[in-house]
C-alpha atoms as a PDB file:
ATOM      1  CA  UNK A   1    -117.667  39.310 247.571  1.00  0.00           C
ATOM      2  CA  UNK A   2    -115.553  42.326 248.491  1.00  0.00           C
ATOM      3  CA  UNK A   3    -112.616  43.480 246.507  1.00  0.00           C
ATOM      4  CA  UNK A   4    -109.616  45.599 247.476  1.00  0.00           C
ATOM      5  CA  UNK A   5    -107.425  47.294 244.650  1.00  0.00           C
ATOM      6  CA  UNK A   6    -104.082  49.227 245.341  1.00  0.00           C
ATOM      7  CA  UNK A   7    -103.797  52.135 243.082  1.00  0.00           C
ATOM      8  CA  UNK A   8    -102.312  55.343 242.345  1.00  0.00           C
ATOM      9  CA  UNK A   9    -103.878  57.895 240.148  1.00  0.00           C
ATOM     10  CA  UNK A  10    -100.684  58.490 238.290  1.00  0.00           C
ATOM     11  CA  UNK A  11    -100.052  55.460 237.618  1.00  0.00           C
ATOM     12  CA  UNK A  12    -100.775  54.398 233.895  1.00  0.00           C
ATOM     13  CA  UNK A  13    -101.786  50.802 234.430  1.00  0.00           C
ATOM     14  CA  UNK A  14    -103.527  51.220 237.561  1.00  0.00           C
ATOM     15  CA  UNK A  15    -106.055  53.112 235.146  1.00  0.00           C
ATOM     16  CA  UNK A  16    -106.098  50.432 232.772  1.00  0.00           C
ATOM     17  CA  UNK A  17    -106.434  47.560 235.040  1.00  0.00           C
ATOM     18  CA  UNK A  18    -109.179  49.573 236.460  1.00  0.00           C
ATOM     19  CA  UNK A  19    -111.070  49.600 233.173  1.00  0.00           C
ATOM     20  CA  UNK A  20    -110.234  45.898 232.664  1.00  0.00           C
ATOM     21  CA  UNK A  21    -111.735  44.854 235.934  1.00  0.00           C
ATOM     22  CA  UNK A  22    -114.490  47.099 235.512  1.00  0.00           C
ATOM     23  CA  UNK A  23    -115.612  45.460 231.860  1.00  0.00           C
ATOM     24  CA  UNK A  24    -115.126  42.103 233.990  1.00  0.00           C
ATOM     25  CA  UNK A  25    -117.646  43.136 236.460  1.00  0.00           C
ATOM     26  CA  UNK A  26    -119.998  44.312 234.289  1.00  0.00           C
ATOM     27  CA  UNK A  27    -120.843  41.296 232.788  1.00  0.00           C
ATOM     28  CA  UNK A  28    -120.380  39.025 236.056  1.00  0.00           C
ATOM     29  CA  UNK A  29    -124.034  37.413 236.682  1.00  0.00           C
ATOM     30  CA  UNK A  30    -123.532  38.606 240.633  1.00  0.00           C
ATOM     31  CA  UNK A  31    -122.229  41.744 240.067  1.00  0.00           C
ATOM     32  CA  UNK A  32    -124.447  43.139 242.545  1.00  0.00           C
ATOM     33  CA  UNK A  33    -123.426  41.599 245.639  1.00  0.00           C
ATOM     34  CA  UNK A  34    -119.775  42.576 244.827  1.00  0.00           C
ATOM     35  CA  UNK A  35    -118.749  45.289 247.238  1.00  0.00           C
ATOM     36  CA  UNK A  36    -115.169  47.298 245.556  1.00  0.00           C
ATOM     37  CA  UNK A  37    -113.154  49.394 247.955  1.00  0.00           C
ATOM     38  CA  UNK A  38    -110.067  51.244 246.461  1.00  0.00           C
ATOM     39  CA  UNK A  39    -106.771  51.468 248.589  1.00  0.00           C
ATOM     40  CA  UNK A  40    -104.241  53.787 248.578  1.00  0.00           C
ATOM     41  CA  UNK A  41    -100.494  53.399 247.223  1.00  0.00           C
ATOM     42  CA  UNK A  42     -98.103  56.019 245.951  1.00  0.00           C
ATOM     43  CA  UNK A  43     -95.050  54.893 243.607  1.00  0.00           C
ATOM     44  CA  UNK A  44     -93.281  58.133 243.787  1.00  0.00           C
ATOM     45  CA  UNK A  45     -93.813  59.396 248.147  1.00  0.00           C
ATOM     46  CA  UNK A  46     -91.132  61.932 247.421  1.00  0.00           C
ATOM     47  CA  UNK A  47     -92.721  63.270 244.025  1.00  0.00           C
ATOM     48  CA  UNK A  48     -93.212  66.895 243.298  1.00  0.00           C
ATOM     49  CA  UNK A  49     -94.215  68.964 239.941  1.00  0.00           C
ATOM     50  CA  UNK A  50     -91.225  70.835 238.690  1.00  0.00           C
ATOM     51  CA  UNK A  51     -92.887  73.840 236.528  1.00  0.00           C
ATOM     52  CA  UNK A  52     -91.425  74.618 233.468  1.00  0.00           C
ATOM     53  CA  UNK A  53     -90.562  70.664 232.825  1.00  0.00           C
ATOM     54  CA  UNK A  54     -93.014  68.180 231.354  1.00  0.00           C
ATOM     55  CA  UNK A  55     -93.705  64.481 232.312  1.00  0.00           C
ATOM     56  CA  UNK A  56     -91.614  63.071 229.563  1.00  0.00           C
ATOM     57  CA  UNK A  57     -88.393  65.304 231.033  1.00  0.00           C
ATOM     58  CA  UNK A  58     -89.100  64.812 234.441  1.00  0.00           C
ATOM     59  CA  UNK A  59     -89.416  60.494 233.801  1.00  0.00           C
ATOM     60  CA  UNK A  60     -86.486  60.269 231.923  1.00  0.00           C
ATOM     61  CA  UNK A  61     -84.137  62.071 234.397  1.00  0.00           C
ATOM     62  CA  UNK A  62     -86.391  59.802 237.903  1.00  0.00           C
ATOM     63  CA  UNK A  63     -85.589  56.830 235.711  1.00  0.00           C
ATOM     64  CA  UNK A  64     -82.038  57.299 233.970  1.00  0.00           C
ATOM     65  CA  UNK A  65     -83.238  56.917 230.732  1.00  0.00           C
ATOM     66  CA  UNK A  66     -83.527  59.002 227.304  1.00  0.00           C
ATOM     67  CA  UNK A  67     -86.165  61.226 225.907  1.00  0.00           C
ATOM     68  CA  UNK A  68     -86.476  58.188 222.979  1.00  0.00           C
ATOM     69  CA  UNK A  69     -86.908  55.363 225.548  1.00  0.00           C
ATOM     70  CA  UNK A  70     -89.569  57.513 227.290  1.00  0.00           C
ATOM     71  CA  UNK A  71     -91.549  58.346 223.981  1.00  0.00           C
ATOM     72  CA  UNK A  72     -90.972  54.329 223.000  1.00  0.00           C
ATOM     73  CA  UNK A  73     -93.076  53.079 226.809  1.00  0.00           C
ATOM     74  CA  UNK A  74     -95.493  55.974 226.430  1.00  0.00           C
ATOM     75  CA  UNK A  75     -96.734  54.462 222.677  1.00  0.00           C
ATOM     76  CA  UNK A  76     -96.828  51.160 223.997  1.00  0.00           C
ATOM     77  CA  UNK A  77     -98.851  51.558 227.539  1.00  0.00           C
ATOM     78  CA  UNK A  78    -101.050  55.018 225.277  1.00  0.00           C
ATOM     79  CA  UNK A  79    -101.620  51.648 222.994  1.00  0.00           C
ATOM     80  CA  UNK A  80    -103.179  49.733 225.839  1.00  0.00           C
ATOM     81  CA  UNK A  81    -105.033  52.192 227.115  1.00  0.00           C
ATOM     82  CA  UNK A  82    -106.621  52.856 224.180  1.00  0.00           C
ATOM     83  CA  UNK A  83    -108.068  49.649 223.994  1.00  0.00           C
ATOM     84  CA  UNK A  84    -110.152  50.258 226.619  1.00  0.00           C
ATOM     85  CA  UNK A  85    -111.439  53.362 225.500  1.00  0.00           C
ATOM     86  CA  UNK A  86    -109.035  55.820 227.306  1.00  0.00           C
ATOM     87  CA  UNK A  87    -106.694  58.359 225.371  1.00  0.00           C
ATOM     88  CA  UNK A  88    -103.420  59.374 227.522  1.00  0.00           C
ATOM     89  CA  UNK A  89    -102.165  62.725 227.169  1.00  0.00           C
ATOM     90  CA  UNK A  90     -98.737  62.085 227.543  1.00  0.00           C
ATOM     91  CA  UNK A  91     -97.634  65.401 226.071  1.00  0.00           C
ATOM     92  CA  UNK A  92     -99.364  67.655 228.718  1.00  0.00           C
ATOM     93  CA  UNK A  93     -99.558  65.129 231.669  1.00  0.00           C
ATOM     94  CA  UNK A  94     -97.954  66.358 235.043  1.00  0.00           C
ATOM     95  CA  UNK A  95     -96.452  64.321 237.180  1.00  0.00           C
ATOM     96  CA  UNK A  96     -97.324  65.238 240.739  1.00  0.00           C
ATOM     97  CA  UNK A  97     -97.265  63.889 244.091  1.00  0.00           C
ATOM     98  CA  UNK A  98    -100.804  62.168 244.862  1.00  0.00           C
ATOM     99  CA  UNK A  99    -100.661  62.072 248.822  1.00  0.00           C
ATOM    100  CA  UNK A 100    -103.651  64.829 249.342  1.00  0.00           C
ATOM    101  CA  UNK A 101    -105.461  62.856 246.432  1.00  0.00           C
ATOM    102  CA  UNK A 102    -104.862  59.821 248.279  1.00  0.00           C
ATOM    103  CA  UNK A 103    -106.604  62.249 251.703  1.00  0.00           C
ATOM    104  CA  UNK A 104    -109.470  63.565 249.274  1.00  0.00           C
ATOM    105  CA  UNK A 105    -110.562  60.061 248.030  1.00  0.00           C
ATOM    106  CA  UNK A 106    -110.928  58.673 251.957  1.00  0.00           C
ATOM    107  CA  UNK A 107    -113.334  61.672 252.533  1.00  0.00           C
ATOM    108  CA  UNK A 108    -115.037  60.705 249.508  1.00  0.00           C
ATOM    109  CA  UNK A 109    -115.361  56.985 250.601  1.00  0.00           C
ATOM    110  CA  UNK A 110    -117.308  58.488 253.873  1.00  0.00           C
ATOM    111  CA  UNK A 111    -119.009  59.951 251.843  1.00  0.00           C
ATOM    112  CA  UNK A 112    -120.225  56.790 249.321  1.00  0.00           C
ATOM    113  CA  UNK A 113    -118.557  58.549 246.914  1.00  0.00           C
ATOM    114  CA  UNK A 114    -114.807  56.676 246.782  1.00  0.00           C
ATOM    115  CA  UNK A 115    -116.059  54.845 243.548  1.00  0.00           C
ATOM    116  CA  UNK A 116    -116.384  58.353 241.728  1.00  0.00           C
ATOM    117  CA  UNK A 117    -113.913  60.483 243.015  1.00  0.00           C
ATOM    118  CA  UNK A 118    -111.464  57.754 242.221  1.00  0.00           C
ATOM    119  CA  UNK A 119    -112.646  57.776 238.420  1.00  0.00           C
ATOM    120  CA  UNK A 120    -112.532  61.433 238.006  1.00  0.00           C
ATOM    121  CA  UNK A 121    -108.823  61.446 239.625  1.00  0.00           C
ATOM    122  CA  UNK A 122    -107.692  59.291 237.401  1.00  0.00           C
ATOM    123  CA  UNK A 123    -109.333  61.156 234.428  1.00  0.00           C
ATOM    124  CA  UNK A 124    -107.935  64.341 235.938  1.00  0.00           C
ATOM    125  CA  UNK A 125    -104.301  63.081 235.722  1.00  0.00           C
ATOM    126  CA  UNK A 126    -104.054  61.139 232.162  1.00  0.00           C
ATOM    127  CA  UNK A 127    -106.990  62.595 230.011  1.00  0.00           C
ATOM    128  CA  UNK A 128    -107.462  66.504 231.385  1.00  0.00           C
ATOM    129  CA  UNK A 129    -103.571  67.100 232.331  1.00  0.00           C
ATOM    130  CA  UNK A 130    -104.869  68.152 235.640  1.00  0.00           C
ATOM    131  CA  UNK A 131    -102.163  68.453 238.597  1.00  0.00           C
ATOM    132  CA  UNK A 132    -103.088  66.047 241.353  1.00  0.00           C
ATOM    133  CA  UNK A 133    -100.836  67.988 243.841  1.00  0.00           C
ATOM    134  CA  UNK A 134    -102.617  71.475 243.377  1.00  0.00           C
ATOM    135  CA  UNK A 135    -105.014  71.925 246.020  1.00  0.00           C
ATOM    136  CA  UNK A 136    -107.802  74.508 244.592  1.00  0.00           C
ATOM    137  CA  UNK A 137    -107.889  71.512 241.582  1.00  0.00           C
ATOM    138  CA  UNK A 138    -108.380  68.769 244.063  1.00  0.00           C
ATOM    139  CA  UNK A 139    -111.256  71.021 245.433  1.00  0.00           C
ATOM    140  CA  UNK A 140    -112.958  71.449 242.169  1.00  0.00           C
ATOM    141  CA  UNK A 141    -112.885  67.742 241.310  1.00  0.00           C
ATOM    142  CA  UNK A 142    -114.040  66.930 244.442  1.00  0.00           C
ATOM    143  CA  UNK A 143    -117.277  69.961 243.838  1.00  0.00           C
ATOM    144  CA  UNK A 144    -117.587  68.328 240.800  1.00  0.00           C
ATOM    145  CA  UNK A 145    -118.762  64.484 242.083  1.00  0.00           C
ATOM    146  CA  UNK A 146    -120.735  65.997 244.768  1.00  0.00           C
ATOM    147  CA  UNK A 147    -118.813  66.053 247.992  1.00  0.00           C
ATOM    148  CA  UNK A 148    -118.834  69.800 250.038  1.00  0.00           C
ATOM    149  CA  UNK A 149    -116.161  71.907 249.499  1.00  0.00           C
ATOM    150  CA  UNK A 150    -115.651  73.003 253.024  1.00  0.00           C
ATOM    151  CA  UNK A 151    -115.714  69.597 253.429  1.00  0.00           C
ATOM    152  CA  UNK A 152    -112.791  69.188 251.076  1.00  0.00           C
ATOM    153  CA  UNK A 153    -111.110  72.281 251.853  1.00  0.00           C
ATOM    154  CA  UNK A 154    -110.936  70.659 255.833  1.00  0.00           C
ATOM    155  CA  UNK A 155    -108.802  67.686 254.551  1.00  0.00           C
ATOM    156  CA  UNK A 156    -106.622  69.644 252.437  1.00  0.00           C
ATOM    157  CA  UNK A 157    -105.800  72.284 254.800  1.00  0.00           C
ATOM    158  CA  UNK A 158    -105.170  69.398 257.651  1.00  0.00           C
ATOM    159  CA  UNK A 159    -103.460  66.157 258.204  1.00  0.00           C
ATOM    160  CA  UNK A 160    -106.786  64.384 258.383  1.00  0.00           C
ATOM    161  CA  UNK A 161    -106.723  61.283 256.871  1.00  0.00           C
ATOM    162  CA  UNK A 162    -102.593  60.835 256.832  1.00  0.00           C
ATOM    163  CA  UNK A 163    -103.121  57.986 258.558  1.00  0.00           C
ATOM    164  CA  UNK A 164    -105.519  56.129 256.781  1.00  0.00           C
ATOM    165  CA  UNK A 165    -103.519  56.447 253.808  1.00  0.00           C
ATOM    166  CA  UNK A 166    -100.762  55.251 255.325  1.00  0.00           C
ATOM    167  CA  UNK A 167    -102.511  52.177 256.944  1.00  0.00           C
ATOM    168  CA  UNK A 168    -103.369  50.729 253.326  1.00  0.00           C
ATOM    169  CA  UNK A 169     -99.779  51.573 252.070  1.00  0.00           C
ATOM    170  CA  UNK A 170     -98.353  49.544 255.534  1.00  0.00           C
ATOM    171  CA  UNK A 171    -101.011  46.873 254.401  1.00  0.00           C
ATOM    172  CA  UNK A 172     -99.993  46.562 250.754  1.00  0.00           C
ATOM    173  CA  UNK A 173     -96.119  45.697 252.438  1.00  0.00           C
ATOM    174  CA  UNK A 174     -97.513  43.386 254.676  1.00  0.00           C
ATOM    175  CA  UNK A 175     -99.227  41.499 251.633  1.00  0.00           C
ATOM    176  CA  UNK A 176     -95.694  41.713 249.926  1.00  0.00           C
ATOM    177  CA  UNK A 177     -97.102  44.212 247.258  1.00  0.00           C
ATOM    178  CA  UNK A 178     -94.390  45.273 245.129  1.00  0.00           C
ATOM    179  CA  UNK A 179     -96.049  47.092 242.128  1.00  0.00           C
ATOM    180  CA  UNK A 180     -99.718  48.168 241.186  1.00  0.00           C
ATOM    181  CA  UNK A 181    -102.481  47.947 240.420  1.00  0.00           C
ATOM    182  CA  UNK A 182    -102.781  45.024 242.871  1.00  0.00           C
ATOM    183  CA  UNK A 183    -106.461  43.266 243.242  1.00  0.00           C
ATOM    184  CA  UNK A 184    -107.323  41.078 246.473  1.00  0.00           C
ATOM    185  CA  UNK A 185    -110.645  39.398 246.282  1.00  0.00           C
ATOM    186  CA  UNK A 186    -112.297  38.466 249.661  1.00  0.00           C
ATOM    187  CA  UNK A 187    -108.924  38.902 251.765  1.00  0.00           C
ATOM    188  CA  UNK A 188    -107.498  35.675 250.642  1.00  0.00           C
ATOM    189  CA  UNK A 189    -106.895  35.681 246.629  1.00  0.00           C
ATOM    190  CA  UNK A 190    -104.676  38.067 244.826  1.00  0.00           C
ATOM    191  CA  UNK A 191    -104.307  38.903 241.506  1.00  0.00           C
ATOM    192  CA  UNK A 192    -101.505  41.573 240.442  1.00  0.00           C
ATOM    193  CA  UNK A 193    -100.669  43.946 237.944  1.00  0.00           C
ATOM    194  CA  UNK A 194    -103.370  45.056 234.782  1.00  0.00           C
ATOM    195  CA  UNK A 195    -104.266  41.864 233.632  1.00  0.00           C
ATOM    196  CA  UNK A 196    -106.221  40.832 230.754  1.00  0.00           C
ATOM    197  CA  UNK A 197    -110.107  41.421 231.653  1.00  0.00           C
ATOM    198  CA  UNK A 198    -110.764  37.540 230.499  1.00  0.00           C
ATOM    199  CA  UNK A 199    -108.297  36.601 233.606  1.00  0.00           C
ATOM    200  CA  UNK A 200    -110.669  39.150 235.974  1.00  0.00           C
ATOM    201  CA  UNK A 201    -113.635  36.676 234.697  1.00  0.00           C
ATOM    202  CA  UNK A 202    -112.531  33.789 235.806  1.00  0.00           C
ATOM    203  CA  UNK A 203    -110.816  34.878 239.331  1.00  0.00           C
ATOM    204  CA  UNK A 204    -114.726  36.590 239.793  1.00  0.00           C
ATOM    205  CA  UNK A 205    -116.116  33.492 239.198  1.00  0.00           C
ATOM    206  CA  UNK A 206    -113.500  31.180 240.727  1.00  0.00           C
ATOM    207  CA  UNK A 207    -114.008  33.071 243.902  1.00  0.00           C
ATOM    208  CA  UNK A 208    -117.655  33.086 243.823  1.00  0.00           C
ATOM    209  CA  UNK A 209    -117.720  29.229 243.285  1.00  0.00           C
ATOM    210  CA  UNK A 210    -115.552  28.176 246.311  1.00  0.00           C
ATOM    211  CA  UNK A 211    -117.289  30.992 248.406  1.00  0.00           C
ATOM    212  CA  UNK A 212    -120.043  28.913 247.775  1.00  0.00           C
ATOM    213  CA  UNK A 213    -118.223  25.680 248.764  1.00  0.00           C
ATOM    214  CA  UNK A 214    -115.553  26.360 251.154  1.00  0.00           C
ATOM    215  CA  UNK A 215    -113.735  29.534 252.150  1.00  0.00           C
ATOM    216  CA  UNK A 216    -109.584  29.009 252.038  1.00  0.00           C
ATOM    217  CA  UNK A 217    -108.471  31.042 254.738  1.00  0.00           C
ATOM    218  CA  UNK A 218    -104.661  31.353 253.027  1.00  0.00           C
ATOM    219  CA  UNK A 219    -103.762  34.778 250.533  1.00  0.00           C
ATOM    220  CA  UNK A 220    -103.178  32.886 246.785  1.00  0.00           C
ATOM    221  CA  UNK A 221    -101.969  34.338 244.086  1.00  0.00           C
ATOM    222  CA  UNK A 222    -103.847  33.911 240.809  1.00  0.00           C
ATOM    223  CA  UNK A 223    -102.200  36.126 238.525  1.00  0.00           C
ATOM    224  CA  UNK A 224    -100.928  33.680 235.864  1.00  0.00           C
ATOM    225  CA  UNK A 225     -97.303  35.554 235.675  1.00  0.00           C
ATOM    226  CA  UNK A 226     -95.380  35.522 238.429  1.00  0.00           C
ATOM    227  CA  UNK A 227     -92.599  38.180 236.844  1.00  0.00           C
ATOM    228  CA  UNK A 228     -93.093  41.211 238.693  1.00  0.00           C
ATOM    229  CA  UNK A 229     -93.955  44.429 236.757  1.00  0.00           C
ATOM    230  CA  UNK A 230     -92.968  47.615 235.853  1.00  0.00           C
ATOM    231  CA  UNK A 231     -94.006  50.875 233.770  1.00  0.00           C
ATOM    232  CA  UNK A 232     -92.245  49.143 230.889  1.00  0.00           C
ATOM    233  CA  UNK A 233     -93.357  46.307 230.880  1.00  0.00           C
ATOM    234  CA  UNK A 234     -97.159  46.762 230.150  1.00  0.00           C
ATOM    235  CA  UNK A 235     -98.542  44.601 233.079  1.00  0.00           C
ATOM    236  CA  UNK A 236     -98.276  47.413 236.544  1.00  0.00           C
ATOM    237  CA  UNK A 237     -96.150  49.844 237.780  1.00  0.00           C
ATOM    238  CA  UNK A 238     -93.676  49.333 240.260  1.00  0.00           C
ATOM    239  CA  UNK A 239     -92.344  51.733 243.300  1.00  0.00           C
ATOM    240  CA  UNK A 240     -89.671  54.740 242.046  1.00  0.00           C
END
C-alpha cells in the first residue's frame, strides 16, 4: 500500500495529522508493506519572516484578526497537539516561507531519508523555533539526519528541485486539494484534513481489504466531514 500526504512544515495540523497517522500505522498488522511518501504544499508561497515581529503579530495582521483571536486558535490547536505528545511554541515560533525546505526534503527523499528530514522540519518549526527560511539552519538540520552538507548546500544555493516541488503542488490542484494535511492511499482514496487516528485505522484497513478483493480505479473521499478546513477550525489548514 503506498500513501501520499500533502504537508507543510508550518502548518500546525499537518504536524498533528502526521502524529495521528503515524500512531495508526504503528499498530496496523501490515505495517510493513506500507510504503509513505510525503508531498510538498505551501499555504503561504508569498511568506517571508519579518524580524523584529513574532508569529502571533505577523498572523493576526495575514489574517485580519486580533492579537485575542490569535492567542484563542493557538490554545485550542497547542491543545491538540498536545495530545499527541507534541508541545507548540507558539510564543517563539517564526513564521517563514518553507519553499527551500520543501527543495531540502526532495534531496533527502534521494537520499532514503524524506521520512526523517520531514520529522525534524517539522520539529524545527513548532518545538525548537527554528526559521525554515534561513539557509545555514536548513543545512544543519539536514547534517543532523545524515545527508552531506555539500550536498545540501548544492540545493540551497540552486534552483534544483523547484520543479519537483512544484509538480506535487500542481498535483494537489489537480486532486482538488484545498487545505492540508491531505492523505491519498494507493492513488484512489483520500482522506483530508488531521483526522482522528481511529478514522486512519479503518481507511488502513478498508484499503487493505479491497486491495485484496478488487482495486476501484476512481479517487473517493473517506474523510467522514465533508466541511472544508481551516487553522481555526482544528481539522487542517487551508491556503493564505
Amino acid at each position: 500500500m503506498k500513501v501520499e500526504i500533502w504537508s507543510d512544515f508550518v502548518c500546525p495540523f499537518c504536524y498533528i495529522g502526521k502524529r495521528r497517522f503515524e500512531h495508526a500505522l504503528e499498530k496496523f498488522s501490515y505495517r510493513d508493506q506500507v510504503t509513505v511518501q510525503f508531498r510538498s504544499y505551501q499555504l503561504d508561497p508569498a511568506a517571508q519572516h519579518i524580524p523584529g515581529k513574532n508569529y502571533a503579530e505577523t498572523f493576526s495582521e495575514l489574517k485580519g484578526i486580533s492579537l485575542e483571536q490569535v492567542s484563542v486558535m493557538n490554545k485550542q490547536v497547542g491543545d491538540q497537539a498536545e495530545e499527541v505528545g507534541l508541545t507548540y511554541n507558539f510564543e517563539t515560533m517564526k513564521y517563514s516561507n518553507t519553499f527551500d525546505a520543501h527543495r531540502l526534503a526532495k534531496l533527502a527523499a534521494e537520499n532514503e531519508k524524506e521520512a526523517e528530514l520531514t520529522e525534524r522540519l517539522f520539529q524545527a518549526h513548532f518545538l525548537d523555533s527554528d526559521l525554515l527560511s534561513d539557509k545555514n539552519t536548513l543545512i544543519r538540520l539536514a547534517e543532523e539526519i545524515g545527508l552531506n552538507r555539500e550536498d545540501a548546500e548544492t540545493v540551497l544555493e540552486s534552483c534544483k528541485f523547484r520543479n519537483k516541488v512544484n509538480e506535487d503542488i500542481d498535483l494537489a490542484k489537480q486532486l482538488g486539494v484545498q487545505g492540508v494535511p491531505f492523505f491519498v492511499f494507493n492513488e484512489k482514496y483520500a482522506v483530508s484534513g488531521a483526522q482522528p487516528e481511529e478514522t486512519f485505522t479503518q481507511v488502513l484497513e478498508k484499503v487493505w481489504q479491497e486491495e485484496q478483493e478488487k482495486p476501484k480505479p476512481v479517487l473517493q473521499s473517506l474523510n467522514p466531514n465533508e466541511n472544508k478546513t481551516s487553522y481555526c477550525t482544528g481539522d487542517g489548514c487551508e491556503n493564505k
